[in-house]
Protein backbone atom coordinates (compact mmCIF):
# COMPACT_ATOMS: atom_id res chain seq x y z
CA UNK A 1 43.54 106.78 -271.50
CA UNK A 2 42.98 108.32 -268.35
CA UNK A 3 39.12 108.87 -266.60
CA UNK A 4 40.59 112.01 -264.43
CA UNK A 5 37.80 114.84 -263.90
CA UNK A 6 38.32 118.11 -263.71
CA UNK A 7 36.21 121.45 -264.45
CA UNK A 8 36.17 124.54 -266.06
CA UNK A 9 36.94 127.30 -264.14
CA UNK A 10 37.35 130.36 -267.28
CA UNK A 11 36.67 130.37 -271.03
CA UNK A 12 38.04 133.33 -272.76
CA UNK A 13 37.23 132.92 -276.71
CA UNK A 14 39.38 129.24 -277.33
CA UNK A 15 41.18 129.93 -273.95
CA UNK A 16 39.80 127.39 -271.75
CA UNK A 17 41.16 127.23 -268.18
CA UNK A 18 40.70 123.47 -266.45
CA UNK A 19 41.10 122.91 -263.04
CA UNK A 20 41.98 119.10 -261.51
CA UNK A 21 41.85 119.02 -257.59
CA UNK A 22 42.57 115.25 -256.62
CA UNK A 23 45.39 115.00 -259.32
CA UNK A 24 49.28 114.57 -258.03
CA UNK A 25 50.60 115.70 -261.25
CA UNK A 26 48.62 118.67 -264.34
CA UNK A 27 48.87 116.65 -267.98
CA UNK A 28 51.67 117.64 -270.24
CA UNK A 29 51.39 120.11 -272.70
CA UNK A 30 50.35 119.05 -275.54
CA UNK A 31 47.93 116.33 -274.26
CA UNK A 32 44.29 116.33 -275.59
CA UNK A 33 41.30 116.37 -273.36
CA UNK A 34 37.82 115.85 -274.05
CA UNK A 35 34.92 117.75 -272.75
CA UNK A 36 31.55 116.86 -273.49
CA UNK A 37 29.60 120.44 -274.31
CA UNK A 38 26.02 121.07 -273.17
CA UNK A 39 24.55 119.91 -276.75
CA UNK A 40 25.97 116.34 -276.15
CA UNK A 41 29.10 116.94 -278.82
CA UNK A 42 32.89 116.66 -277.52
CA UNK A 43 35.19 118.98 -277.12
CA UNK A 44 38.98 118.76 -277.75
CA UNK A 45 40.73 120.69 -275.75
CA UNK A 46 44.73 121.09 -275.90
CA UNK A 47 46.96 121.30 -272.70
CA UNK A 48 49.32 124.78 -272.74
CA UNK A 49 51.23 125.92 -269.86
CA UNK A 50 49.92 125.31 -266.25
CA UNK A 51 48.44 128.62 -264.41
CA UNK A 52 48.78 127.05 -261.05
CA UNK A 53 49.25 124.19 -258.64
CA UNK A 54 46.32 122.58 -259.85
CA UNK A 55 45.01 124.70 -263.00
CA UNK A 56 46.08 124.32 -266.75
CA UNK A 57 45.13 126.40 -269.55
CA UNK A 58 43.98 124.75 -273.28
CA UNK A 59 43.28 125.96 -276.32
CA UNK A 60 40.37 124.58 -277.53
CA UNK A 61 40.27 122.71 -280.94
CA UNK A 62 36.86 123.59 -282.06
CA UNK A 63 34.41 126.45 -280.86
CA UNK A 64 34.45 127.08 -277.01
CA UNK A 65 31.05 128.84 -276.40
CA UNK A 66 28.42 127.64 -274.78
């Protein structure tokens, strides 16, 4: 399990776009991350294709707002 950070940069409904600047390589799809929402609670997120150099987009498991 990695410790990487990276933020949000866009949520669109359970679109959640995650950005990773001192990373060499994006996770593969498919990997889960885990955000920790305002309110404390995690957040799965799930890696779909990358949108950049450095951004990926996720779909995320449970409700996004917030």
């Amino acid at each position: 399990m990695s410790n990487d950070i990276g933020y949000i940069t866009h949520v669109i409904g359970p679109g959640v776009d995650v950005a990773f600047d001192d990373l060499d390589e994006l996770p593969s799809l498919h990997v889960a991350l885990q955000i920790q929402k305002p309110n404390g609670q995690p957040l799965i997120l799930e890696c779909q294709p990358h949108i950049g150099e450095k951004t990926l987009r996720t779909i995320a498991i449970d409700a996004a707002e917030g």
